[in-house]
PDB file of N, CA and C in Angstrom:
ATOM      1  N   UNK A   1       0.846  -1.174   0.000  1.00  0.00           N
ATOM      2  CA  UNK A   1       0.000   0.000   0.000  1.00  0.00           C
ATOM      3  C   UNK A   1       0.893   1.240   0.000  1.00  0.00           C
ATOM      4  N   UNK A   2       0.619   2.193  -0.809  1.00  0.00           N
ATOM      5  CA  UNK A   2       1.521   3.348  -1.066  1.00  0.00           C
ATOM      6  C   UNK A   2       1.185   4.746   0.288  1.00  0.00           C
ATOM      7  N   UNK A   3       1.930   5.354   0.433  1.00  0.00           N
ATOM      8  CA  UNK A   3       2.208   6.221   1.787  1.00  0.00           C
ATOM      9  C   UNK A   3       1.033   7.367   1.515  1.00  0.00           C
ATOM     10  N   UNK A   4       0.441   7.465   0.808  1.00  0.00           N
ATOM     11  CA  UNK A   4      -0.748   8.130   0.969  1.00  0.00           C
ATOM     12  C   UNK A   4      -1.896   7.209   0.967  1.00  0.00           C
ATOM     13  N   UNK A   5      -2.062   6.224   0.856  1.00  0.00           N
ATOM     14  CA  UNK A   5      -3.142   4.969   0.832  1.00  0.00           C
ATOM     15  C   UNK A   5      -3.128   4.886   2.785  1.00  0.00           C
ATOM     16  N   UNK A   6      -1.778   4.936   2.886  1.00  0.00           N
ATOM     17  CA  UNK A   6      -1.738   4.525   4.729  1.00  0.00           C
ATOM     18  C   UNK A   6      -2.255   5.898   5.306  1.00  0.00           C
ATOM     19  N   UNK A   7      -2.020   7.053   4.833  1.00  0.00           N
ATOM     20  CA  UNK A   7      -2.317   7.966   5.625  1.00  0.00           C
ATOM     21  C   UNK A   7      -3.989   8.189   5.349  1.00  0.00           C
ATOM     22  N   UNK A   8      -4.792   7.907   4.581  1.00  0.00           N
ATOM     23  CA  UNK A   8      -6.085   8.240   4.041  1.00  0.00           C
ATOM     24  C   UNK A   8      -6.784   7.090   5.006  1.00  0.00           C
ATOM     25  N   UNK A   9      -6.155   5.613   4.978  1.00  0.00           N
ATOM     26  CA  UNK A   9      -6.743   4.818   6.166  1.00  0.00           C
ATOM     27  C   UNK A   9      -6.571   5.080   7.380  1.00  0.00           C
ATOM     28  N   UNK A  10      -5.462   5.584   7.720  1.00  0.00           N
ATOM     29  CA  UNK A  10      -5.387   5.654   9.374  1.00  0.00           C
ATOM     30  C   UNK A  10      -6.115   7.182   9.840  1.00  0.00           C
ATOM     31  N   UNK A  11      -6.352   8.582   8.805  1.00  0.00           N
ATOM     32  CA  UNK A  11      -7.070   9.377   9.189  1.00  0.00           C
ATOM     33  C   UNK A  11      -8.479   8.986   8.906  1.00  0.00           C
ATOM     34  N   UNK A  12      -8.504   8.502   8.215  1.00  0.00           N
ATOM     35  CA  UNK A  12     -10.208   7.963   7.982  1.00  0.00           C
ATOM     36  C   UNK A  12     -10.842   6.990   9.482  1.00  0.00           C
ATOM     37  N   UNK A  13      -9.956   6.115   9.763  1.00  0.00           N
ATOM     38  CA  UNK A  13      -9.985   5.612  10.973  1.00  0.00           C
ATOM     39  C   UNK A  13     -10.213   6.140  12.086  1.00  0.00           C
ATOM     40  N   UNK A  14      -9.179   7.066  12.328  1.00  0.00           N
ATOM     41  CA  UNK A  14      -9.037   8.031  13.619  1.00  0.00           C
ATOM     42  C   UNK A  14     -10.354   9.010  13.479  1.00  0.00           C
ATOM     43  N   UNK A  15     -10.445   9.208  13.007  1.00  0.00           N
ATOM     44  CA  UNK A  15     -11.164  10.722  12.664  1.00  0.00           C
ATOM     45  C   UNK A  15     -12.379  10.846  11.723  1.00  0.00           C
ATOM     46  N   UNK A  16     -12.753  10.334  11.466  1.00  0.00           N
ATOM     47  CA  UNK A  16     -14.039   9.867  10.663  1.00  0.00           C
ATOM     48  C   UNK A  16     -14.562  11.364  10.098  1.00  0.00           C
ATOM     49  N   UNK A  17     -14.073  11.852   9.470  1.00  0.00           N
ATOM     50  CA  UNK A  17     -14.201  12.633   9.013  1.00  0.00           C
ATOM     51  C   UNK A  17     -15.380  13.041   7.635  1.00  0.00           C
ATOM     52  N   UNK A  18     -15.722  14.279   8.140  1.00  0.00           N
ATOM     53  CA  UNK A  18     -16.686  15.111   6.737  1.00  0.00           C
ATOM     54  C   UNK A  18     -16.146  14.499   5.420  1.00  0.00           C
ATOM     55  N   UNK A  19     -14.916  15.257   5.655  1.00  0.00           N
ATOM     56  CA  UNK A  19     -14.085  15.722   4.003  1.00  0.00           C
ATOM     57  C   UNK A  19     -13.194  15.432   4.385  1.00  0.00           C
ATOM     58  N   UNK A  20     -11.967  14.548   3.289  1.00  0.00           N
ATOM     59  CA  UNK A  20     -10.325  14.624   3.814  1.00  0.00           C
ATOM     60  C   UNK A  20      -9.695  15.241   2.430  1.00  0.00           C
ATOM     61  N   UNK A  21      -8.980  15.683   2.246  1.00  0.00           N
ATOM     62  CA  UNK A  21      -7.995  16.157   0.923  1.00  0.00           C
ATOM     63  C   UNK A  21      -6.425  15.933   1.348  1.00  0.00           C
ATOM     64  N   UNK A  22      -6.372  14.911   0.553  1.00  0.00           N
ATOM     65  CA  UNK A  22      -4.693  14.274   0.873  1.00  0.00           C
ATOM     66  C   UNK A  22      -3.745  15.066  -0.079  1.00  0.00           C
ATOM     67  N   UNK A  23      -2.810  15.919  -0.645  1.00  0.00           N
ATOM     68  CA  UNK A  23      -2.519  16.020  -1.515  1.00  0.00           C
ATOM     69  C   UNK A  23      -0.478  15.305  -1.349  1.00  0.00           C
ATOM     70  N   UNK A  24      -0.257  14.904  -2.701  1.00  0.00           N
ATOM     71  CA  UNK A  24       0.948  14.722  -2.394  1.00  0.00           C
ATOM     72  C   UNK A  24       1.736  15.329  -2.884  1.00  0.00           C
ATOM     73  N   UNK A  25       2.295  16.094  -2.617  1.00  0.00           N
ATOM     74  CA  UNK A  25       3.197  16.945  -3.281  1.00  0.00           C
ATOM     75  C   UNK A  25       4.872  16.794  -3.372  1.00  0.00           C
ATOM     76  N   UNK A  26       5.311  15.522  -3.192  1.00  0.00           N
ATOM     77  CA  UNK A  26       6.967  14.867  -3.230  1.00  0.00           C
ATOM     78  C   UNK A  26       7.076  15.407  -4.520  1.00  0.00           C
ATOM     79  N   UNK A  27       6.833  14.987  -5.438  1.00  0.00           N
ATOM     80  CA  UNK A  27       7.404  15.339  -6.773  1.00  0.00           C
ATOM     81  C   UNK A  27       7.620  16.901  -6.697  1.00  0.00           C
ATOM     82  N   UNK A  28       7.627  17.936  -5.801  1.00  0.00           N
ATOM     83  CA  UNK A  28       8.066  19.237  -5.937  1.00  0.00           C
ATOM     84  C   UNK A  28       9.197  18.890  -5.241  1.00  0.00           C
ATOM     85  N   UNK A  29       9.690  18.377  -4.793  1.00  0.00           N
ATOM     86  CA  UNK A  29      11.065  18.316  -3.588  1.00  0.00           C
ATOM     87  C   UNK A  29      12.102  16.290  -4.362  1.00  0.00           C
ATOM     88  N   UNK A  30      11.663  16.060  -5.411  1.00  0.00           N
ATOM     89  CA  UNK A  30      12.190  14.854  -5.520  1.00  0.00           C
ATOM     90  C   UNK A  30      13.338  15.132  -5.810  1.00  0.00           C
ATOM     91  N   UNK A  31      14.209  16.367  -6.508  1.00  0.00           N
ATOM     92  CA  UNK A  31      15.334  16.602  -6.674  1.00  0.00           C
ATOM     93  C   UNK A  31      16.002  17.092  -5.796  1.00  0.00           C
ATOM     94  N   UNK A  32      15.475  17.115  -4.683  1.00  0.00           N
ATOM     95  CA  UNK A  32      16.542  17.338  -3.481  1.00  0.00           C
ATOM     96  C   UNK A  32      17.229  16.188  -3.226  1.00  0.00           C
ATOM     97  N   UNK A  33      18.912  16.758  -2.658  1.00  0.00           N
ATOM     98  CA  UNK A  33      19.414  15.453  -2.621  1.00  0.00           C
ATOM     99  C   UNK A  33      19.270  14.497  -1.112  1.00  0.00           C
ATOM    100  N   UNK A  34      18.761  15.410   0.005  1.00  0.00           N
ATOM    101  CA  UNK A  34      17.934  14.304   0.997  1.00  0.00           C
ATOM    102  C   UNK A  34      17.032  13.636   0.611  1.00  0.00           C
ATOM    103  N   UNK A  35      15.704  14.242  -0.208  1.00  0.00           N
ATOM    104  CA  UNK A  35      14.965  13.139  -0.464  1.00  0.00           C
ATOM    105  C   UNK A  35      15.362  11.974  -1.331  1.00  0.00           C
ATOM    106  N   UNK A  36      15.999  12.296  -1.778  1.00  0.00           N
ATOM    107  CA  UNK A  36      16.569  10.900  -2.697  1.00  0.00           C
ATOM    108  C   UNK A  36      17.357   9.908  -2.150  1.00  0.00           C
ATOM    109  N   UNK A  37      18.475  10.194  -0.966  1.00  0.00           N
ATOM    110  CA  UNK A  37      18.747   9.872  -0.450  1.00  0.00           C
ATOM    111  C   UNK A  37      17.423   8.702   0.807  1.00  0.00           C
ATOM    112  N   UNK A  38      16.672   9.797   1.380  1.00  0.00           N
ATOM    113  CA  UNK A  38      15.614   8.842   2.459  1.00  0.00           C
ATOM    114  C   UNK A  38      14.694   7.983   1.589  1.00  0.00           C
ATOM    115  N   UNK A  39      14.622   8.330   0.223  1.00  0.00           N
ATOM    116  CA  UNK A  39      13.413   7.224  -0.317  1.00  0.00           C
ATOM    117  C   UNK A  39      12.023   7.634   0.412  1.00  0.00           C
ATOM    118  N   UNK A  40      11.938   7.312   1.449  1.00  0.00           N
ATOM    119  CA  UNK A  40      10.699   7.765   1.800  1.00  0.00           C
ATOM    120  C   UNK A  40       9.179   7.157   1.331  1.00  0.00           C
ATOM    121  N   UNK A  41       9.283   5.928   1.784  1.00  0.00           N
ATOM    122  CA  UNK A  41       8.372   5.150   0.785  1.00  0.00           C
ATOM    123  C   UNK A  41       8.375   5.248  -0.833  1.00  0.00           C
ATOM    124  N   UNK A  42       8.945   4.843  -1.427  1.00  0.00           N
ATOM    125  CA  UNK A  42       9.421   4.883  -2.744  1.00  0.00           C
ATOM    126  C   UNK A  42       8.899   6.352  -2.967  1.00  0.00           C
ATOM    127  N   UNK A  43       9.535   7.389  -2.407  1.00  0.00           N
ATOM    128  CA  UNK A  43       9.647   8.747  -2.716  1.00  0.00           C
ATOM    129  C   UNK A  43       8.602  10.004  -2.245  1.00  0.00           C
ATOM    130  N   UNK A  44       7.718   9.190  -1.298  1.00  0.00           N
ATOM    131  CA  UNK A  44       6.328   9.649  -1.404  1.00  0.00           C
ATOM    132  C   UNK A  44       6.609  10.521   0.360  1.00  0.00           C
ATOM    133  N   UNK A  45       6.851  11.804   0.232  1.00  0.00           N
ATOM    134  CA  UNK A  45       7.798  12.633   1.192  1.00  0.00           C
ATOM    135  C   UNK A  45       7.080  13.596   1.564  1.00  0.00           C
ATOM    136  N   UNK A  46       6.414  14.047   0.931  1.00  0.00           N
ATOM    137  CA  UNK A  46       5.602  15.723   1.306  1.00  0.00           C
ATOM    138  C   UNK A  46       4.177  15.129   1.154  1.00  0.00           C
ATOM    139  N   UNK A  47       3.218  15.919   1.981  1.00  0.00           N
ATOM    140  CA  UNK A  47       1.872  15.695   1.957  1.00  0.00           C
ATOM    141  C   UNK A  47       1.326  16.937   2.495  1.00  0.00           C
ATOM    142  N   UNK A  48       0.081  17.067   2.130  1.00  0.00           N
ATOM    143  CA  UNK A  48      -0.581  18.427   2.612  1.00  0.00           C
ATOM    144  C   UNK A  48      -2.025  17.748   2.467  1.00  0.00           C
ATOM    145  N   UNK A  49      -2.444  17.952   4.370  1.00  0.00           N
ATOM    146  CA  UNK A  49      -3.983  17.011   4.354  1.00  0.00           C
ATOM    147  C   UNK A  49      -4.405  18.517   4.924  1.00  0.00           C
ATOM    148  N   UNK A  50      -5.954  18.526   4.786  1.00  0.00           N
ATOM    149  CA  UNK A  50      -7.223  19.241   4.706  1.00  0.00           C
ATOM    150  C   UNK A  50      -7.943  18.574   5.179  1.00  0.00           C
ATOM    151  N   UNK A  51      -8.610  18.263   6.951  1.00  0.00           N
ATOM    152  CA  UNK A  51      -9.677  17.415   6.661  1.00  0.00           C
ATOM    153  C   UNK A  51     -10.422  17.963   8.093  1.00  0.00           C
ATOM    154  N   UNK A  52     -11.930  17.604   8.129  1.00  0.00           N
ATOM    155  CA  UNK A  52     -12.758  18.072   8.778  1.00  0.00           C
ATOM    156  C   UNK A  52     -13.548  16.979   9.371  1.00  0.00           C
ATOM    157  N   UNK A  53     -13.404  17.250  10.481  1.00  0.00           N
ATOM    158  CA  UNK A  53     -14.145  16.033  11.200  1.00  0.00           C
ATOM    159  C   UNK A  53     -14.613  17.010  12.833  1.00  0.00           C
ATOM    160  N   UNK A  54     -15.577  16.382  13.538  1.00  0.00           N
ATOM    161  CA  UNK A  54     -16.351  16.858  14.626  1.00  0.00           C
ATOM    162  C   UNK A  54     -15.337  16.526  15.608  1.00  0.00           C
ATOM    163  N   UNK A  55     -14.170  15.528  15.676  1.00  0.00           N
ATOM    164  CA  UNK A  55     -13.612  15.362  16.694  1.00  0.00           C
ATOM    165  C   UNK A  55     -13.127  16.571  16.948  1.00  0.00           C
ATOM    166  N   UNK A  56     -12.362  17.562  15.836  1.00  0.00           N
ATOM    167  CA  UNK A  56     -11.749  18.687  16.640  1.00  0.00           C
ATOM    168  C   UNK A  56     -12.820  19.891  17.205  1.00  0.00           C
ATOM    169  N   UNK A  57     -13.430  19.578  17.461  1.00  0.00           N
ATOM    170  CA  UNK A  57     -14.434  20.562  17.696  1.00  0.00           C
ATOM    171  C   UNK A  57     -13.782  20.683  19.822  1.00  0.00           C
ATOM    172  N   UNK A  58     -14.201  21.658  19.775  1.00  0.00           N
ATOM    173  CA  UNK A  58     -13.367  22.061  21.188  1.00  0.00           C
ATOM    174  C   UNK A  58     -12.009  21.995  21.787  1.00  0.00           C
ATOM    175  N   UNK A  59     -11.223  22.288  20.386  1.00  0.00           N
ATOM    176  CA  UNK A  59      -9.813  21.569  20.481  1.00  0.00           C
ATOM    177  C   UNK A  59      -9.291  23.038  19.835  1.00  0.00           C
ATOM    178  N   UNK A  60      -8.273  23.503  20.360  1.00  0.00           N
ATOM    179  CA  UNK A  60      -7.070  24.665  19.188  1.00  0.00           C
ATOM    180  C   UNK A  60      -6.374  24.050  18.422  1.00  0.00           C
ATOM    181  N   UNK A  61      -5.798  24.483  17.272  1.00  0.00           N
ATOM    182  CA  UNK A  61      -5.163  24.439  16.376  1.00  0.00           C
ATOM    183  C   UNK A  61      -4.204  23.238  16.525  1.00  0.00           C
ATOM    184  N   UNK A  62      -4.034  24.198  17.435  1.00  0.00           N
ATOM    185  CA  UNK A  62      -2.794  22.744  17.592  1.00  0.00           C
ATOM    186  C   UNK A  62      -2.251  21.606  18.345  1.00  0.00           C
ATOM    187  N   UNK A  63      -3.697  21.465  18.888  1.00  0.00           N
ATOM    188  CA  UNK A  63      -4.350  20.163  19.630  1.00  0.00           C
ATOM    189  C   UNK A  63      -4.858  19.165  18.378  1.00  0.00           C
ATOM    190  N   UNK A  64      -5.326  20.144  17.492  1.00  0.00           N
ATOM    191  CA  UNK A  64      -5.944  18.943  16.109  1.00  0.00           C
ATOM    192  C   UNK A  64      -4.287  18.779  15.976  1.00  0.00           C
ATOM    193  N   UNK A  65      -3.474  19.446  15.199  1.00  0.00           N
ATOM    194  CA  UNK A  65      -2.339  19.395  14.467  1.00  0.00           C
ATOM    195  C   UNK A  65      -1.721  17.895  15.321  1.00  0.00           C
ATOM    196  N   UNK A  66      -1.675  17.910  17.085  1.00  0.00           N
ATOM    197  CA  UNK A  66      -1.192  16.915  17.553  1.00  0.00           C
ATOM    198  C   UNK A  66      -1.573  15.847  17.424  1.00  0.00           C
ATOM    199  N   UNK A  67      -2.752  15.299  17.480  1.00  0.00           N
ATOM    200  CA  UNK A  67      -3.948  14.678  16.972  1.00  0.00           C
ATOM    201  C   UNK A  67      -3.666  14.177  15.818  1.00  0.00           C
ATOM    202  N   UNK A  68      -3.665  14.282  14.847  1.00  0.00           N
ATOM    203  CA  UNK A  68      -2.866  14.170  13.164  1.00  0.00           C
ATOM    204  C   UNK A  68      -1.773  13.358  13.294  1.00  0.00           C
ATOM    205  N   UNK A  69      -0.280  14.365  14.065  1.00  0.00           N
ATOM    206  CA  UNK A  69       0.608  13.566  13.837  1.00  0.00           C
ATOM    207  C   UNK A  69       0.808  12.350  14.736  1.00  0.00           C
ATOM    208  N   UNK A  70      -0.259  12.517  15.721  1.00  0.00           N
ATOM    209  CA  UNK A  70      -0.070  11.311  16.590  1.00  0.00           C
ATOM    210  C   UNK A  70      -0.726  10.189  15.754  1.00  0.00           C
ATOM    211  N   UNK A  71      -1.980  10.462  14.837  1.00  0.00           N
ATOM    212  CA  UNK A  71      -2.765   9.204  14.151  1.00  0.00           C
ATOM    213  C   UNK A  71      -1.289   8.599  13.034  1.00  0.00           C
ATOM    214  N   UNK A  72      -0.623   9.656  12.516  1.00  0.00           N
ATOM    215  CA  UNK A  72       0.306   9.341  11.529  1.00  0.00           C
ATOM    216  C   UNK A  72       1.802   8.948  11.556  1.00  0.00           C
ATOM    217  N   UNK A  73       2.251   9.219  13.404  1.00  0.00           N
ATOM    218  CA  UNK A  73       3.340   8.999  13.791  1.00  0.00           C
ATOM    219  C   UNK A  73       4.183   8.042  13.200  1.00  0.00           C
ATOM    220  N   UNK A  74       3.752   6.928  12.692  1.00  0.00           N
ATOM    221  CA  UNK A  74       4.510   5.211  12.206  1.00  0.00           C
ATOM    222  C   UNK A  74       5.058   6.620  10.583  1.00  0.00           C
ATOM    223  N   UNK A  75       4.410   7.124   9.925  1.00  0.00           N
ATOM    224  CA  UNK A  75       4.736   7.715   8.672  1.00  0.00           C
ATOM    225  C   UNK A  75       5.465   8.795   9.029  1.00  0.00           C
ATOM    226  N   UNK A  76       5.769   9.115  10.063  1.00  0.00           N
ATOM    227  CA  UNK A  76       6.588  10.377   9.832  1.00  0.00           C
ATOM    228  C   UNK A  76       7.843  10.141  10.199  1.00  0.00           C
ATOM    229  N   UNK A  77       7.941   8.908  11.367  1.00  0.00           N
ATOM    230  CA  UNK A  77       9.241   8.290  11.259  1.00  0.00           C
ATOM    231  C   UNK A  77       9.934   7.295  10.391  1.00  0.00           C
ATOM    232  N   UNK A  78       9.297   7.435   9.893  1.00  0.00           N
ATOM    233  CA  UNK A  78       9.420   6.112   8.169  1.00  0.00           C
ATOM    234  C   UNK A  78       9.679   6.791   7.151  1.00  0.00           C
ATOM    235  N   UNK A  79      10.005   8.270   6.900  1.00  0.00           N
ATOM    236  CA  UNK A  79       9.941   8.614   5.103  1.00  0.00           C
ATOM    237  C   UNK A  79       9.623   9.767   5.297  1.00  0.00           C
ATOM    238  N   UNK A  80       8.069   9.951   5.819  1.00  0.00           N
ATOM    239  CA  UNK A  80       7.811  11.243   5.468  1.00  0.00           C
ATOM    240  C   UNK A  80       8.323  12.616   5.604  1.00  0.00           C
ATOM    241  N   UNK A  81       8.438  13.696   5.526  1.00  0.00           N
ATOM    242  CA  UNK A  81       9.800  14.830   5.581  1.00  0.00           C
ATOM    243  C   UNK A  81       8.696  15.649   6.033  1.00  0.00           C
ATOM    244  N   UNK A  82       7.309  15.979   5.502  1.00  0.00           N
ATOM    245  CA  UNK A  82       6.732  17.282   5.401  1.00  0.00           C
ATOM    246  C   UNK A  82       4.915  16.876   5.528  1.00  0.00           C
ATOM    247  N   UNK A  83       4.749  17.373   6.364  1.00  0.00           N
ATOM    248  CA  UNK A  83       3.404  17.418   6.369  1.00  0.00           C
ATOM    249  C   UNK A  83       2.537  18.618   6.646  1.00  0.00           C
ATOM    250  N   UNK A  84       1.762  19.040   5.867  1.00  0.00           N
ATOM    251  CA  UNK A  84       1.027  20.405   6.034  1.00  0.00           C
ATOM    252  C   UNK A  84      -0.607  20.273   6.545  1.00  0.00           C
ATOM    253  N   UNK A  85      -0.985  20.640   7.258  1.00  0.00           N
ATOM    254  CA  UNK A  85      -2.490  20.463   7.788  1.00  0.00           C
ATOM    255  C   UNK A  85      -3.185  21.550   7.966  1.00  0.00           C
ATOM    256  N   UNK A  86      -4.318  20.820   7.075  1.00  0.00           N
ATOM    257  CA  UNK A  86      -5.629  22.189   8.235  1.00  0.00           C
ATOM    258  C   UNK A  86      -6.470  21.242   8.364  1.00  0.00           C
ATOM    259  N   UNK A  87      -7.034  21.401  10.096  1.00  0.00           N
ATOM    260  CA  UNK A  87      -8.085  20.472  10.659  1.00  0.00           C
ATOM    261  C   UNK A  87      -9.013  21.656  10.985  1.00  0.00           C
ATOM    262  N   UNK A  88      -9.907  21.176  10.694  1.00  0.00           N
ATOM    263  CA  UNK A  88     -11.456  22.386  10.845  1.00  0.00           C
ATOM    264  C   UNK A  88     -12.487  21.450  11.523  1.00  0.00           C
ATOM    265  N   UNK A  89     -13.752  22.081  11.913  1.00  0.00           N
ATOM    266  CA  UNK A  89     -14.935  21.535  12.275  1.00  0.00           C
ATOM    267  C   UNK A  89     -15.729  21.439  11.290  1.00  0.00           C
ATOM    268  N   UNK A  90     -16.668  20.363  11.126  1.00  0.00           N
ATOM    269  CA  UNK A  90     -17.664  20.838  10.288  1.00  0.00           C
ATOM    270  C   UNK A  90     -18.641  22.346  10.325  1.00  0.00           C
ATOM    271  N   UNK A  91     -18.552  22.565  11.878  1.00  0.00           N
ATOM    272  CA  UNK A  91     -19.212  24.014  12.091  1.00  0.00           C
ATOM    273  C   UNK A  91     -18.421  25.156  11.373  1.00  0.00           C
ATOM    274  N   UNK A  92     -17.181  24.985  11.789  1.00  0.00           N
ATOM    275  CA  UNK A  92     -16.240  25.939  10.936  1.00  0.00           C
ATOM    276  C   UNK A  92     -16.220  26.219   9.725  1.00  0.00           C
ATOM    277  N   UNK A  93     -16.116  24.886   8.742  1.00  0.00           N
ATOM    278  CA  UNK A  93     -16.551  24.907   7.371  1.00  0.00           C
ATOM    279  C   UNK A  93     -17.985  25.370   6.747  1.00  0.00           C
ATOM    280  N   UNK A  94     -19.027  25.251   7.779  1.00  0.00           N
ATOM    281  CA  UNK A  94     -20.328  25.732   6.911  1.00  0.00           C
ATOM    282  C   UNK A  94     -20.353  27.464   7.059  1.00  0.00           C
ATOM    283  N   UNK A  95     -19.491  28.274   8.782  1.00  0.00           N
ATOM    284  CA  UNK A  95     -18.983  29.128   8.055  1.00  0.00           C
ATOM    285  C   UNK A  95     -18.171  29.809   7.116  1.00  0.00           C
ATOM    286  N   UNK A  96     -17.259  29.225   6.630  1.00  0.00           N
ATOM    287  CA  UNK A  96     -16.420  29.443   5.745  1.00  0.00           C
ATOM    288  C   UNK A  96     -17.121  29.456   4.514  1.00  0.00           C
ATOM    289  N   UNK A  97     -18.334  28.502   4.361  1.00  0.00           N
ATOM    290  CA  UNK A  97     -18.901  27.950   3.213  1.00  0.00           C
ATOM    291  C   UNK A  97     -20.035  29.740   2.940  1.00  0.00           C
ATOM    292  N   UNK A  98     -20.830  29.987   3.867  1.00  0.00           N
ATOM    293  CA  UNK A  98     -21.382  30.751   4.052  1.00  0.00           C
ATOM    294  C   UNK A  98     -21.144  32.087   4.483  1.00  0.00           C
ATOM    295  N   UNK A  99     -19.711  32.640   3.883  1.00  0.00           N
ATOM    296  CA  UNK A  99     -19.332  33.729   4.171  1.00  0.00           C
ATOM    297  C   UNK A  99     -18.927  34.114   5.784  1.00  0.00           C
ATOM    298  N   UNK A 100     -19.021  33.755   6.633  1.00  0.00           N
ATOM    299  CA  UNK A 100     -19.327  33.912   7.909  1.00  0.00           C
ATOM    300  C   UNK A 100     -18.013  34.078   8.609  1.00  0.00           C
ATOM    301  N   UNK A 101     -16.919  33.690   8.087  1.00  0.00           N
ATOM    302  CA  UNK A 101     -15.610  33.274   8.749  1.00  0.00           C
ATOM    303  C   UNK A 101     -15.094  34.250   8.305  1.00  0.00           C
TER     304      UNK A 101
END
């Protein structure tokens, strides 16, 4: 299973989320010569997740953010280099959705 397949199951798991948006973005950093060097699951190094779930609801920023890397910890000591997050509420998002934010 490829390193964004593991991270989409284990946040889907943890966090049962609204919406998730995994993006992978290694291929902007594959010519660096660390990443080539760590491999990083056959290269798969940078990620930028987006995802919304009710668990963070009464939580700051960076109580979700801990939350995340704790669901993803096995991947960040294995390969991964970079991970970018935004964890929202679903309440948060219908303001955002609705001008409100």
């Amino acid at each position: 299973m490829s390193v964004e397949a593991n991270i989409r199951a284990k946040l889907e798991a943890a966090f049962k989320p609204d919406t998730l948006v995994i993006t992978n973005d290694s291929w902007k950093h594959s010519h660096h010569a660390a990443m080539r060097e760590l491999g990083g699951g056959n290269g798969e190094t940078h990620f930028a997740v987006e995802i919304v779930s009710s668990a963070f609801e009464g939580k700051r920023s960076i109580q979700r953010h801990r939350l995340v890397y704790a669901a993803l910890d096995e991947e960040l000591k294995s390969g991964v280099h970079a991970l970018q997050v935004i964890a929202r509420t679903p309440e948060e998002m219908e303001k955002r959705s609705t001008g409100m934010a």
